[in-house]
C-alpha atoms as a PDB file:
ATOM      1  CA  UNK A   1       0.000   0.000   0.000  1.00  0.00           C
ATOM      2  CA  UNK A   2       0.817   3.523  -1.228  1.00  0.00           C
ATOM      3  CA  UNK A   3       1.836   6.130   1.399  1.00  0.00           C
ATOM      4  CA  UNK A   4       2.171  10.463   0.892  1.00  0.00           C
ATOM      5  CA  UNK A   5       5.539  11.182   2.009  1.00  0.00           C
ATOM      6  CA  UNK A   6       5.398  13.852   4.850  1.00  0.00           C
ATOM      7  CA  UNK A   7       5.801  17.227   4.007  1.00  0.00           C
ATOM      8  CA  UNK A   8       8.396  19.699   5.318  1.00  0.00           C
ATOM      9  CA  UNK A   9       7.857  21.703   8.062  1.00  0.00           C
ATOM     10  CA  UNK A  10       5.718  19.128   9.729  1.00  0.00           C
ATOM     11  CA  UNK A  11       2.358  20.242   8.623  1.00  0.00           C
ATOM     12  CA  UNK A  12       0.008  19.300   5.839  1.00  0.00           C
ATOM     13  CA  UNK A  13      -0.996  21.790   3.884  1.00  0.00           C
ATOM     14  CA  UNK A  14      -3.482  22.896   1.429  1.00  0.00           C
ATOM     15  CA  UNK A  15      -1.998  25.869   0.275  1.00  0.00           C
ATOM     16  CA  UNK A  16       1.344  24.833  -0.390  1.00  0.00           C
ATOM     17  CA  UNK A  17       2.844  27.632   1.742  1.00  0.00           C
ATOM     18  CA  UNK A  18       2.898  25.907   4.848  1.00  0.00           C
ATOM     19  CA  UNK A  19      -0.190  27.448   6.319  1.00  0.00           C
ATOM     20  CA  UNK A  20      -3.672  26.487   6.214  1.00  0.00           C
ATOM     21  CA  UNK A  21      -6.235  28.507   4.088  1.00  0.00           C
ATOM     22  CA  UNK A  22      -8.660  30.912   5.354  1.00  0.00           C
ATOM     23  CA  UNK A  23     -11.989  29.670   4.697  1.00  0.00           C
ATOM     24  CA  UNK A  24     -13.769  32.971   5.685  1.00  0.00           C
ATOM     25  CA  UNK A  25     -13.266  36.234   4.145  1.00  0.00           C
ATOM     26  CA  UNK A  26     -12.166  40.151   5.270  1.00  0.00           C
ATOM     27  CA  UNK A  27     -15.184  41.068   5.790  1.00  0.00           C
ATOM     28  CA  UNK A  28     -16.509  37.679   8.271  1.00  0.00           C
ATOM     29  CA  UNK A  29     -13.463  38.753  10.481  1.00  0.00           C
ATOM     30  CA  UNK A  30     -13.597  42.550  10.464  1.00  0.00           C
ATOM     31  CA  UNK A  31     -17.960  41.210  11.541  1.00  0.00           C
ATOM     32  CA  UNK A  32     -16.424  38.881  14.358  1.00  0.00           C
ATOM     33  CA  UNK A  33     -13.778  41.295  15.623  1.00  0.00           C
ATOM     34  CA  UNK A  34     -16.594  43.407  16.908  1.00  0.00           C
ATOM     35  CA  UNK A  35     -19.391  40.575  17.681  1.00  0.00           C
ATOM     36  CA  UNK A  36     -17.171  38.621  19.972  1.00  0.00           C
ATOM     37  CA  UNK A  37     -16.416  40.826  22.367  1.00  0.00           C
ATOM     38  CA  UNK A  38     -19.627  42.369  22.518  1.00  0.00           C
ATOM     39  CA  UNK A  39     -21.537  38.470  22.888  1.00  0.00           C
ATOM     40  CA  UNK A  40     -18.881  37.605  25.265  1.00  0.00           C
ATOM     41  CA  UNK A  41     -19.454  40.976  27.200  1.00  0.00           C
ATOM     42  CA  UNK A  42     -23.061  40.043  27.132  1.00  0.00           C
ATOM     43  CA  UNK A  43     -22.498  36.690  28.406  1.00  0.00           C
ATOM     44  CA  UNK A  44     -20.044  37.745  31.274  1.00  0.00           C
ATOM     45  CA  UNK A  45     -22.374  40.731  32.535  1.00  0.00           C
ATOM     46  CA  UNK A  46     -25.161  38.638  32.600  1.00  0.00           C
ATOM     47  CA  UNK A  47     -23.630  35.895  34.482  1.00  0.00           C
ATOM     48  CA  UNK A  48     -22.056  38.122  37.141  1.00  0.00           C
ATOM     49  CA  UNK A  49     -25.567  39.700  37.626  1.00  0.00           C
ATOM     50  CA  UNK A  50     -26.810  36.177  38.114  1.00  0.00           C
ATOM     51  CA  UNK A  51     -23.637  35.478  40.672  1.00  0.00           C
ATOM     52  CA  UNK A  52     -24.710  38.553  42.292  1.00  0.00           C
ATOM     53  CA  UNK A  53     -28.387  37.907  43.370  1.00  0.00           C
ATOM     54  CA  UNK A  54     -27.701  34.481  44.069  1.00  0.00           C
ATOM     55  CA  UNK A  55     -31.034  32.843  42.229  1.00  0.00           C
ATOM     56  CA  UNK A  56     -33.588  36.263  43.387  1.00  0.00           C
ATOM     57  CA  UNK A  57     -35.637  38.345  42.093  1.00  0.00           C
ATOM     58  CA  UNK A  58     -33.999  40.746  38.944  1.00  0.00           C
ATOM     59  CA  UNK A  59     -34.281  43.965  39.804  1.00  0.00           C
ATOM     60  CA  UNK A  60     -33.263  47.471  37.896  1.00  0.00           C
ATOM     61  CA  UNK A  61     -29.531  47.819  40.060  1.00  0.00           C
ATOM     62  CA  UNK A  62     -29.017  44.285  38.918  1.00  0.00           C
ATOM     63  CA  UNK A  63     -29.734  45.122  35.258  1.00  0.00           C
ATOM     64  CA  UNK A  64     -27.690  47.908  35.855  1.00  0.00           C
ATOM     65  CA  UNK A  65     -24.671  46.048  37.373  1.00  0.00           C
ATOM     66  CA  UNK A  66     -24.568  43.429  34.882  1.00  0.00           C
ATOM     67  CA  UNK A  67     -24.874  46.086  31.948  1.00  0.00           C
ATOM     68  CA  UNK A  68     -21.698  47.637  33.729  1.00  0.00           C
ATOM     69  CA  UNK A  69     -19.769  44.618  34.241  1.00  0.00           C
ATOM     70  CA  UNK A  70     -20.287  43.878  30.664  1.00  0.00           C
ATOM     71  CA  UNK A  71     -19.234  47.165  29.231  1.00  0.00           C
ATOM     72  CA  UNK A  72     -16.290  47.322  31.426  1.00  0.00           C
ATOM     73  CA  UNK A  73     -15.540  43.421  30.315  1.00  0.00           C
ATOM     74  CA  UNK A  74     -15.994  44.671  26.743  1.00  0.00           C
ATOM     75  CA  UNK A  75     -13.079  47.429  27.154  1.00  0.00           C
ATOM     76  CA  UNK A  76     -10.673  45.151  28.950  1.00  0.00           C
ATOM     77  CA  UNK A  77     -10.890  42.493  26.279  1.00  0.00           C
ATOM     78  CA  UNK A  78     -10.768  44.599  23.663  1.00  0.00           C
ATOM     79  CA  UNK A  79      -7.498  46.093  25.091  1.00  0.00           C
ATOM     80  CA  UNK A  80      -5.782  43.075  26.290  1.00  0.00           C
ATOM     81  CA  UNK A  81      -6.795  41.655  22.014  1.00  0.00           C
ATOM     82  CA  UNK A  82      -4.847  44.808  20.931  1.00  0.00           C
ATOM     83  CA  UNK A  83      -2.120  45.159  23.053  1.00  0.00           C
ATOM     84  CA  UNK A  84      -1.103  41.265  23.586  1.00  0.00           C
ATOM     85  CA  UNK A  85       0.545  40.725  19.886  1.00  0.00           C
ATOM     86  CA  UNK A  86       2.603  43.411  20.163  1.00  0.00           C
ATOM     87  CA  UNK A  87       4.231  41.860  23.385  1.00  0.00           C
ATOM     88  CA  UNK A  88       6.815  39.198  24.070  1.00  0.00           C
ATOM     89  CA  UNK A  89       5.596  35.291  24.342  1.00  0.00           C
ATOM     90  CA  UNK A  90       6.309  35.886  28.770  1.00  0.00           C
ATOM     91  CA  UNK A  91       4.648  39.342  28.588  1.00  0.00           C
ATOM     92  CA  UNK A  92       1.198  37.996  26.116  1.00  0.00           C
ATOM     93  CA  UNK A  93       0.968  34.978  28.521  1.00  0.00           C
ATOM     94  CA  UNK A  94       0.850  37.089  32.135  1.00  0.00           C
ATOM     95  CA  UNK A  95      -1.173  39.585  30.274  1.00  0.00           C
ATOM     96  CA  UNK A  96      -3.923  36.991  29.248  1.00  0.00           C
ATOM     97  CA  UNK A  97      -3.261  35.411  32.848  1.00  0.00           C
ATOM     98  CA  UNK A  98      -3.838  38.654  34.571  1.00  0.00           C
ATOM     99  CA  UNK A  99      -7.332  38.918  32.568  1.00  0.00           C
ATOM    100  CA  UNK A 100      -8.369  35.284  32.810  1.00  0.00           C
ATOM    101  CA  UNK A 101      -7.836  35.291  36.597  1.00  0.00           C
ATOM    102  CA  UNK A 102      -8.817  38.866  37.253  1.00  0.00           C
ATOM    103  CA  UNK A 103     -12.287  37.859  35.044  1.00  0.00           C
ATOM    104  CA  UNK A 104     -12.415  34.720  37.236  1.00  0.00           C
ATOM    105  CA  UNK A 105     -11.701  36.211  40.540  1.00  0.00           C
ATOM    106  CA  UNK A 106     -14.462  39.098  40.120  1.00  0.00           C
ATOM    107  CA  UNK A 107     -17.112  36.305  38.989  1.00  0.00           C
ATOM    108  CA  UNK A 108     -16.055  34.316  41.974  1.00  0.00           C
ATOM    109  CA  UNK A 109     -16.467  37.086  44.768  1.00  0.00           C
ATOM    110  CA  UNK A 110     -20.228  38.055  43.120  1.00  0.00           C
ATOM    111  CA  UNK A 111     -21.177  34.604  44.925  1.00  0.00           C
ATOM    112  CA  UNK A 112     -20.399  36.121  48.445  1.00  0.00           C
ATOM    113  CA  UNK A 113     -17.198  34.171  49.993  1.00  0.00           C
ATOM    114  CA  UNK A 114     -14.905  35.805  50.998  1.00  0.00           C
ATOM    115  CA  UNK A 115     -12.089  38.466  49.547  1.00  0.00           C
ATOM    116  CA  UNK A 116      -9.505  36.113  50.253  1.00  0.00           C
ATOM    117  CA  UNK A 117     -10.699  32.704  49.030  1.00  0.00           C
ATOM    118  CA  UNK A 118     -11.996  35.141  45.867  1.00  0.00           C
ATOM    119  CA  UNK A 119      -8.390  36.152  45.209  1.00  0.00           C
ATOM    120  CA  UNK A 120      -6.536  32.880  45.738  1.00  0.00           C
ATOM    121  CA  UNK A 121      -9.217  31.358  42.967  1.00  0.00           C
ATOM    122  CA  UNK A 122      -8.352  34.246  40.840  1.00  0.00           C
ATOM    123  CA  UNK A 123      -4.446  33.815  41.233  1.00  0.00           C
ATOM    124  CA  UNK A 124      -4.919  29.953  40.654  1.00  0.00           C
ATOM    125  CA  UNK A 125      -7.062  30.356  37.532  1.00  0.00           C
ATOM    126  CA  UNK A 126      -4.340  33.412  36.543  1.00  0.00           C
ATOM    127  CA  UNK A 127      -1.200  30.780  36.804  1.00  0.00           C
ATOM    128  CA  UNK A 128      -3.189  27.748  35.135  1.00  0.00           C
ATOM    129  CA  UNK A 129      -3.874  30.616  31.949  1.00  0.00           C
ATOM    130  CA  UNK A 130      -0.194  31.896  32.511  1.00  0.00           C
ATOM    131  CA  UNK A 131       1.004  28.676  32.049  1.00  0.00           C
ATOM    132  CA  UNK A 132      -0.726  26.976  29.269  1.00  0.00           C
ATOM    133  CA  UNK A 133      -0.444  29.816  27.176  1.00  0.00           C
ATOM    134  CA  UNK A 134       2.875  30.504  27.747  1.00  0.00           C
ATOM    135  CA  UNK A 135       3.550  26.775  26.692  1.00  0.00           C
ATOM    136  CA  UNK A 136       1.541  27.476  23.190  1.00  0.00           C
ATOM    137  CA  UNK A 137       2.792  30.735  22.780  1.00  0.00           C
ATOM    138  CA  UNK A 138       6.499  29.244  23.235  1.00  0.00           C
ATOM    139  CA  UNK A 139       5.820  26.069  20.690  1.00  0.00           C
ATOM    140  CA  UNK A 140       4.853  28.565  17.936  1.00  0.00           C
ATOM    141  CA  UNK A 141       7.687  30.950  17.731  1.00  0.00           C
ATOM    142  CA  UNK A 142      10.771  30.565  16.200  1.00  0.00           C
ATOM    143  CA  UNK A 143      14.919  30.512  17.825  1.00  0.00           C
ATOM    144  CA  UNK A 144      14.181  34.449  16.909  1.00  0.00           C
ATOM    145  CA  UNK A 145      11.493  34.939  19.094  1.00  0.00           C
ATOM    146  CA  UNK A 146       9.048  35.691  15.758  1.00  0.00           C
ATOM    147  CA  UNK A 147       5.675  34.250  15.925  1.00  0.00           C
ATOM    148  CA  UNK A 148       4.987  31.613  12.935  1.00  0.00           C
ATOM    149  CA  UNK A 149       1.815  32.622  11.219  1.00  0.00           C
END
């Protein structure tokens, strides 16, 4: 039986260049750089409202808190998406951790336990993000230090 040889670099590709092709065009991404974080804003407002009245009644300060924490989610994200490529592989990994825990950490502390216990979640949530992304972010970079796209 007939086998394709590998191909250099260690990935199959479509293209021929190495990468793989980009099935959607300009105009899908330029859509989903400004859906995503406003859905995921959305999302994150709505369930720290929800941490924060612990299964009660909604009321208009509720609406209002989770409308806040989502705006204020919105910004951050939107920050940390702009200002994270432009760092080193050590500095985009503790910048994502800092988010992912800090994100974590806040959600955590709308349940009621304590400052503490909210802050040692966040930090433990912060290293796991730290860590896994500095291991991907490491893997695709070259001796240089240039990101492989």
């Amino acid at each position: 039986m007939a086998h394709a040889a590998p191909a250099p670099g260690g990935r199959a590709s479509v293209t021929g260049t190495g990468r793989l092709p980009d099935v959607f065009s300009a105009r899908t991404h330029r859509i989903a750089g400004v859906v995503v974080p406003i859905v995921l804003g959305l999302v994150y407002g709505y369930w720290a409202a929800a941490n924060r009245r612990s299964g009660g009644e909604i009321t208009g300060w509720n609406l209002l808190f989770g409308f806040v924490t989502a705006i204020a989610f919105m910004i951050l994200y939107v920050g940390v998406r702009a200002l994270a490529p432009h760092m080193r592989r050590e500095q985009h990994a503790i910048l994502w951790g800092v988010f992912g825990g800090g994100s974590f950490g806040f959600l955590y502390s709308q349940t009621g336990t304590s400052v503490l216990r909210s802050s040692i979640m966040g930090l433990v949530i912060g290293a796991v993000f730290f860590v896994v992304l500095f291991y991907r972010y490491y893997t695709h970079e070259d001796a240089q230090g240039h990101r492989i796209r």
